[in-house]
N, C-alpha and C. Protein backbone atom coordinates (compact mmCIF):
# COMPACT_ATOMS: atom_id res chain seq x y z
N UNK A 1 8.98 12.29 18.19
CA UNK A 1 8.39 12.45 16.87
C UNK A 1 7.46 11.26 16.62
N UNK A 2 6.24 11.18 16.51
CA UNK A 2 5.09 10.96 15.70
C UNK A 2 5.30 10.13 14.76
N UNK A 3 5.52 8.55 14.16
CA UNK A 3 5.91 7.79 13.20
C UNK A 3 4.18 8.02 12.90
N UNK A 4 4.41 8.39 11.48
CA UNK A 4 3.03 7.77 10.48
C UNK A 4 3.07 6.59 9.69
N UNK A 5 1.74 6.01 9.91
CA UNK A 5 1.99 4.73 9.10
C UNK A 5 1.22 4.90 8.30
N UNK A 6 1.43 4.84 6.66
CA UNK A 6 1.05 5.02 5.75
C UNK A 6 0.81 3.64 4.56
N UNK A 7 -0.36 3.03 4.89
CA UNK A 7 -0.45 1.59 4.19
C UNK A 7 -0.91 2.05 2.42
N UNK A 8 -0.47 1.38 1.68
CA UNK A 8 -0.96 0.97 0.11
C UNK A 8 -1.54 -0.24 0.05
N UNK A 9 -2.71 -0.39 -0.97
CA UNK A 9 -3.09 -1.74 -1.56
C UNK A 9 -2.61 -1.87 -2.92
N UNK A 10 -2.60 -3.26 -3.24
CA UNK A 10 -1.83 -3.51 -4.37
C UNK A 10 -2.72 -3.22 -5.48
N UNK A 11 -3.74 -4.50 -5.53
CA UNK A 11 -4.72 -4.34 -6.90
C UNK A 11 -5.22 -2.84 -6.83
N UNK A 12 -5.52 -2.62 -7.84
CA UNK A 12 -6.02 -1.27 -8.40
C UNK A 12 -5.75 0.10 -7.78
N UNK A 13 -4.28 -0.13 -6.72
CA UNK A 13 -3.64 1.00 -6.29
C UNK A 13 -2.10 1.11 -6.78
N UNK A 14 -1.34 0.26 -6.53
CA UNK A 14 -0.10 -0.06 -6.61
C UNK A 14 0.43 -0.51 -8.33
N UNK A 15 -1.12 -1.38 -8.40
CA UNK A 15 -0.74 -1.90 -9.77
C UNK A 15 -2.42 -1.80 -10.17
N UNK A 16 -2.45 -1.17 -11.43
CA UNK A 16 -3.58 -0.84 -12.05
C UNK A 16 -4.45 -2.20 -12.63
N UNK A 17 -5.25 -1.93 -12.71
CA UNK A 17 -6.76 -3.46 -13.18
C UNK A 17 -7.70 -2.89 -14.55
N UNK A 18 -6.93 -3.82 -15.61
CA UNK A 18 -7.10 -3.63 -16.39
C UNK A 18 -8.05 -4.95 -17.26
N UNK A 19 -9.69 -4.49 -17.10
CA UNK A 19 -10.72 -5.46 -17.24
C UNK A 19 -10.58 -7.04 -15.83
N UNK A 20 -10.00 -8.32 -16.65
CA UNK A 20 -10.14 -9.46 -16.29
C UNK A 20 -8.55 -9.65 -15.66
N UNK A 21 -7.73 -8.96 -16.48
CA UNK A 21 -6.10 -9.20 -15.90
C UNK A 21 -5.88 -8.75 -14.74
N UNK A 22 -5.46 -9.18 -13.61
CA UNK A 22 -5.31 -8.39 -12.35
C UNK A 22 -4.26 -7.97 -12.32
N UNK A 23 -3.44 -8.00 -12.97
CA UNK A 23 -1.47 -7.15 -13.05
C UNK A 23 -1.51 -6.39 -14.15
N UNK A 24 -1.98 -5.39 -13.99
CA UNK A 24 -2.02 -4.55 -15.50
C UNK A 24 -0.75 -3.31 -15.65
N UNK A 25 0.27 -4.01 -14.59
CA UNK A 25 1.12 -3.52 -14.76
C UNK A 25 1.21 -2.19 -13.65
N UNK A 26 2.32 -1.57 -12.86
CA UNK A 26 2.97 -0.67 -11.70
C UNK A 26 1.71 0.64 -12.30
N UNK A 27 1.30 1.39 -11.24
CA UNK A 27 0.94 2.43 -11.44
C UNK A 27 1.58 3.51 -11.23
N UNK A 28 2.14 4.11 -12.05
CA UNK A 28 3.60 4.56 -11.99
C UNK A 28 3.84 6.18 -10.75
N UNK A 29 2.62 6.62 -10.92
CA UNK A 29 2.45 7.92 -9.76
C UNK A 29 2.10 7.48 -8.48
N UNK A 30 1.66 6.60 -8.21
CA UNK A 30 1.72 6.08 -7.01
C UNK A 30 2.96 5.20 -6.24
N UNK A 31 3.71 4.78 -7.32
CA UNK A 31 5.18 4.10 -6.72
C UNK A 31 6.19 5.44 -6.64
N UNK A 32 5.73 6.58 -7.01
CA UNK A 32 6.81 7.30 -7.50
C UNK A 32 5.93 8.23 -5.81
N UNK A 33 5.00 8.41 -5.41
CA UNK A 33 4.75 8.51 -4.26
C UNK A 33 5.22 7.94 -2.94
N UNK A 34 5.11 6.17 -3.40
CA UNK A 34 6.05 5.59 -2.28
C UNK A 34 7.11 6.01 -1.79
N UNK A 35 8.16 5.68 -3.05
CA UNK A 35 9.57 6.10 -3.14
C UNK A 35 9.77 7.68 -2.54
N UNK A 36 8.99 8.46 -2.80
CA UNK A 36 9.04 9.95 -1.76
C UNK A 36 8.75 9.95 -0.46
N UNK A 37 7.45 9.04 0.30
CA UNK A 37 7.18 8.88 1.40
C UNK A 37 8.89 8.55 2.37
N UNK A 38 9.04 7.08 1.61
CA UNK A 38 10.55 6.41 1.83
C UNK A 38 11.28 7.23 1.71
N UNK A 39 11.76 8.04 1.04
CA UNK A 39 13.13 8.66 0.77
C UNK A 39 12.79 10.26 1.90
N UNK A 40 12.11 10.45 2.14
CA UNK A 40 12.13 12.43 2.36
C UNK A 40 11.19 12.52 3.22
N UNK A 41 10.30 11.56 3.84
CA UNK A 41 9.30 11.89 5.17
C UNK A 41 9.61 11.18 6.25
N UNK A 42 10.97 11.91 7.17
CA UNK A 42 11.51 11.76 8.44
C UNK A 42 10.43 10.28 9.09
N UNK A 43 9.18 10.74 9.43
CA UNK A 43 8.48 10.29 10.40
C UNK A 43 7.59 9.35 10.24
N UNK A 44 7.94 8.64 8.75
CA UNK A 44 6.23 7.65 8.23
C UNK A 44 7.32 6.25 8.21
N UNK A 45 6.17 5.27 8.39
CA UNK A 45 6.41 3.52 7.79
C UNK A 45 5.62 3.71 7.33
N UNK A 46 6.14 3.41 5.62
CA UNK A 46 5.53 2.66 4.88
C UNK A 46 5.25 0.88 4.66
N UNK A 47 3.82 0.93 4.81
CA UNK A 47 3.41 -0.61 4.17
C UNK A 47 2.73 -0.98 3.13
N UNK A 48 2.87 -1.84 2.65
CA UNK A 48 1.89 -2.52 1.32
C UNK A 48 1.07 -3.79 2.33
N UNK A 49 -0.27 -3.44 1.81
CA UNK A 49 -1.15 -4.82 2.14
C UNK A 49 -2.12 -5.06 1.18
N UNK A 50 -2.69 -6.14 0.96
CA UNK A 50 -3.47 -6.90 0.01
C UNK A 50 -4.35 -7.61 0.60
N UNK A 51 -5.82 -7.80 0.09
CA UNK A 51 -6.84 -8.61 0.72
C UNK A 51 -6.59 -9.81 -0.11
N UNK A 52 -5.45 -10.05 -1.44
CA UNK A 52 -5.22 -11.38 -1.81
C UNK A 52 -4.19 -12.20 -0.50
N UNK A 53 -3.96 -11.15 0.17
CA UNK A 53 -3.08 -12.00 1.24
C UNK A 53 -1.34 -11.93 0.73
N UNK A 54 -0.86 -11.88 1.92
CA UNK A 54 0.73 -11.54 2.49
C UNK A 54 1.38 -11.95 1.27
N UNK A 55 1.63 -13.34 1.11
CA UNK A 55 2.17 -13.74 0.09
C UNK A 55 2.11 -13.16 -1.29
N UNK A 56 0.97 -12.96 -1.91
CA UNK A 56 0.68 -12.50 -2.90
C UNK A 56 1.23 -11.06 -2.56
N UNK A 57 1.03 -10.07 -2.37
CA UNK A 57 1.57 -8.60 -1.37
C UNK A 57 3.25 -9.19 -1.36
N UNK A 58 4.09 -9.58 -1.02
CA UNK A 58 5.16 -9.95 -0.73
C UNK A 58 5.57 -10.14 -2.56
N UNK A 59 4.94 -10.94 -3.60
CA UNK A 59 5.37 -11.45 -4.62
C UNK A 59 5.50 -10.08 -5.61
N UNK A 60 4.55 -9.16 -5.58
CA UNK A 60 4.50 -7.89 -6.43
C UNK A 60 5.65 -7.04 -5.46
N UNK A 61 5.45 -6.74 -4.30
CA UNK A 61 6.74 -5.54 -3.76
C UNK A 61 7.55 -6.39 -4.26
N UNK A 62 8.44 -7.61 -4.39
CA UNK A 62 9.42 -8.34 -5.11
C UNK A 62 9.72 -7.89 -6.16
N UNK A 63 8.43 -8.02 -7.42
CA UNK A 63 8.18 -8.30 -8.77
C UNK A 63 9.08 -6.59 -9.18
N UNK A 64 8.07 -5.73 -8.24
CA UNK A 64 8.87 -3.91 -8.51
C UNK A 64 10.01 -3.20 -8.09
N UNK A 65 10.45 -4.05 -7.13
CA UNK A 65 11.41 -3.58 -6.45
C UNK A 65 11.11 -2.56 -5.24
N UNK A 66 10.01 -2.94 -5.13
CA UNK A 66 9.29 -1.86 -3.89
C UNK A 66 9.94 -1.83 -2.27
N UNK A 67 10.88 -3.30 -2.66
CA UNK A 67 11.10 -3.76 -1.32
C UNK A 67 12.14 -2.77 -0.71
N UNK A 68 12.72 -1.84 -1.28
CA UNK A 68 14.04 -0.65 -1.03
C UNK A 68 13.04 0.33 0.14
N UNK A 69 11.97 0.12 -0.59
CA UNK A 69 11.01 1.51 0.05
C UNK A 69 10.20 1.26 1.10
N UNK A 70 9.46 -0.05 0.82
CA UNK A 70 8.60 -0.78 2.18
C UNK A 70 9.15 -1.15 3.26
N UNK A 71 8.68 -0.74 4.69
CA UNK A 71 8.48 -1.21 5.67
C UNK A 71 8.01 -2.54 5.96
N UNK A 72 7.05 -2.66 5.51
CA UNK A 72 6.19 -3.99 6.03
C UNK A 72 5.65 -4.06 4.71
N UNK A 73 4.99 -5.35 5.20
CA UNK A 73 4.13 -6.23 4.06
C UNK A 73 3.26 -7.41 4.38
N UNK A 74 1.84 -7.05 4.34
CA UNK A 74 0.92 -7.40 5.25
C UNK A 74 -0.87 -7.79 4.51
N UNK A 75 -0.98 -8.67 4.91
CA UNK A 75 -2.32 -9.12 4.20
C UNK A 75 -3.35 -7.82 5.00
N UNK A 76 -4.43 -7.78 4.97
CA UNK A 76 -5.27 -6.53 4.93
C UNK A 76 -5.78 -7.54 6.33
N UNK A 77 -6.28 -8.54 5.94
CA UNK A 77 -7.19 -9.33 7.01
C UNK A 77 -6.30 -9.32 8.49
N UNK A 78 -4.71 -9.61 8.01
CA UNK A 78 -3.62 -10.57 8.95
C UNK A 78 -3.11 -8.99 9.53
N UNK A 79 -3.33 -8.02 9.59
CA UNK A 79 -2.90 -6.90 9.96
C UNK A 79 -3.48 -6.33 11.40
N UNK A 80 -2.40 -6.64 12.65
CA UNK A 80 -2.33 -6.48 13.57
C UNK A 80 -2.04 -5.00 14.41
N UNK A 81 -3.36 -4.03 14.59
CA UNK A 81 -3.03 -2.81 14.93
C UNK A 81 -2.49 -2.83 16.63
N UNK A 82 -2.77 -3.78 17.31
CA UNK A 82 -2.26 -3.95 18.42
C UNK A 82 -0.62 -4.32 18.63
N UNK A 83 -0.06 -5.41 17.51
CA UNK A 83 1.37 -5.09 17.27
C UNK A 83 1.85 -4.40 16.83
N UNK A 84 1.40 -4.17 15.51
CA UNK A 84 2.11 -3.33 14.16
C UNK A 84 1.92 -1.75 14.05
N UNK A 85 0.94 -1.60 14.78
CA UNK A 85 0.56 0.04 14.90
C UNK A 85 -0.64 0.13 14.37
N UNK A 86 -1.54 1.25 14.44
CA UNK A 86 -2.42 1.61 14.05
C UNK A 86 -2.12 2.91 13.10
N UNK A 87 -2.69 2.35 11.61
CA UNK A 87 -2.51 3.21 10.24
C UNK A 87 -3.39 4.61 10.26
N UNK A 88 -2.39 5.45 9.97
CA UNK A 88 -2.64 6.49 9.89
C UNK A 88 -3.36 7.06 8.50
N UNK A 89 -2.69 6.70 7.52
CA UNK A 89 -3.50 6.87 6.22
C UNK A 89 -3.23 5.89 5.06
N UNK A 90 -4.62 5.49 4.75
CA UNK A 90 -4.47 4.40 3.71
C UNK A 90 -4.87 5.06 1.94
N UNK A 91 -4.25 4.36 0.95
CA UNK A 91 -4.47 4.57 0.10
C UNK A 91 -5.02 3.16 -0.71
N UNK A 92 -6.31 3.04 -1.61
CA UNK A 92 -6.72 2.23 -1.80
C UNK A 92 -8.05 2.85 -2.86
N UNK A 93 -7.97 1.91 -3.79
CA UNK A 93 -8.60 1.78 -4.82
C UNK A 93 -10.47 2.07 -4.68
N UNK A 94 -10.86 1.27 -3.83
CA UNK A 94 -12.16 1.23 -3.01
C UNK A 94 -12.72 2.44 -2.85
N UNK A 95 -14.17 2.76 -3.19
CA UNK A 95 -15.10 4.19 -2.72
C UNK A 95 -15.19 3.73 -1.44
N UNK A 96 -15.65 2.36 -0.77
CA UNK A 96 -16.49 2.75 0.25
C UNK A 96 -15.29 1.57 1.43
N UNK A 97 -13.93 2.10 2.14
CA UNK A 97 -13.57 1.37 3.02
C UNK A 97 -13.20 2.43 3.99
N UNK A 98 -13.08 2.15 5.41
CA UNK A 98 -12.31 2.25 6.25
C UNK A 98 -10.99 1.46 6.91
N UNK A 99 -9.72 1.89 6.70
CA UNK A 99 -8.82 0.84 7.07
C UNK A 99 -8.15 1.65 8.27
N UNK A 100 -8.13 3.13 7.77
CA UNK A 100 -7.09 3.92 8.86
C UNK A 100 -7.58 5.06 9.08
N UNK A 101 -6.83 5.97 9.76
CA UNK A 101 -7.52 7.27 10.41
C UNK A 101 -8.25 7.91 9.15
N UNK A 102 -7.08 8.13 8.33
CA UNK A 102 -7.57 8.32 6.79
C UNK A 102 -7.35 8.29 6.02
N UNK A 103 -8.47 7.68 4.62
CA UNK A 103 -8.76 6.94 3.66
C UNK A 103 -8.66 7.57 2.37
N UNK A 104 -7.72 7.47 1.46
CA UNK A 104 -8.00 7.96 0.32
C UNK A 104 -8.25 7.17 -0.60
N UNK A 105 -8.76 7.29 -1.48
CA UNK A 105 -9.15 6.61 -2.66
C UNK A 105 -8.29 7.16 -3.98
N UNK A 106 -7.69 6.30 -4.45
CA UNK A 106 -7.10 6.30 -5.75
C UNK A 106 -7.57 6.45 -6.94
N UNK A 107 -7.42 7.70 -7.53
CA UNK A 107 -8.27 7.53 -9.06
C UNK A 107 -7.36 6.83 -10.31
N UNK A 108 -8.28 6.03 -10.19
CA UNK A 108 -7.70 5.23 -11.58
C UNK A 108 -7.89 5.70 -13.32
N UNK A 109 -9.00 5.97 -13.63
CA UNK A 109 -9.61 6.89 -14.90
C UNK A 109 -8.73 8.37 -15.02
């Protein structure tokens, strides 16, 4: 069986951006996505990564309790597809990135 790796970003995916505040607080359909990936899809790792970097990524899965559901936890830059695997589908705030096979974009509005 086929493990999917299924990465999240934090800012404006995980946790919504609201103007100048960058924690505008859990985005509640998207953790409630995690928690389903985790709980009921046999074949995926889930990860959280952040281009603020590991630490910061590490302090919010803490802050939510995400850590029940995450696999890994990984800066965007520090993310090793030669160890860690190569991501199958990313979810992320961004119109215009490539991180994994494939890219969705999160609507925030």
């Amino acid at each position: 069986m086929k493990q999917i790796i299924i990465a999240f970003d934090i800012d404006g995916t995980i946790l919504n951006n609201e103007g100048a505040q960058r924690d505008g607080g859990v985005n509640l359909p998207v953790l409630q996505m995690i928690e389903l990936m985790a709980k009921k899809i046999k074949n995926s790792r889930v990860i959280v990564w952040s281009g603020g970097g590991k630490d910061y990524a590490e302090q919010i899965v803490r802050k939510y309790g995400l850590d029940r559901w995450v696999d890994g936890v990984y800066s965007k830059q520090g993310y090793d597809e030669e160890t860690d695997g190569k991501v199958d589908i990313a979810f992320d705030d961004q119109h215009e990135f490539s991180l994994a096979d494939k890219n969705l974009i999160v609507r925030m509005k």
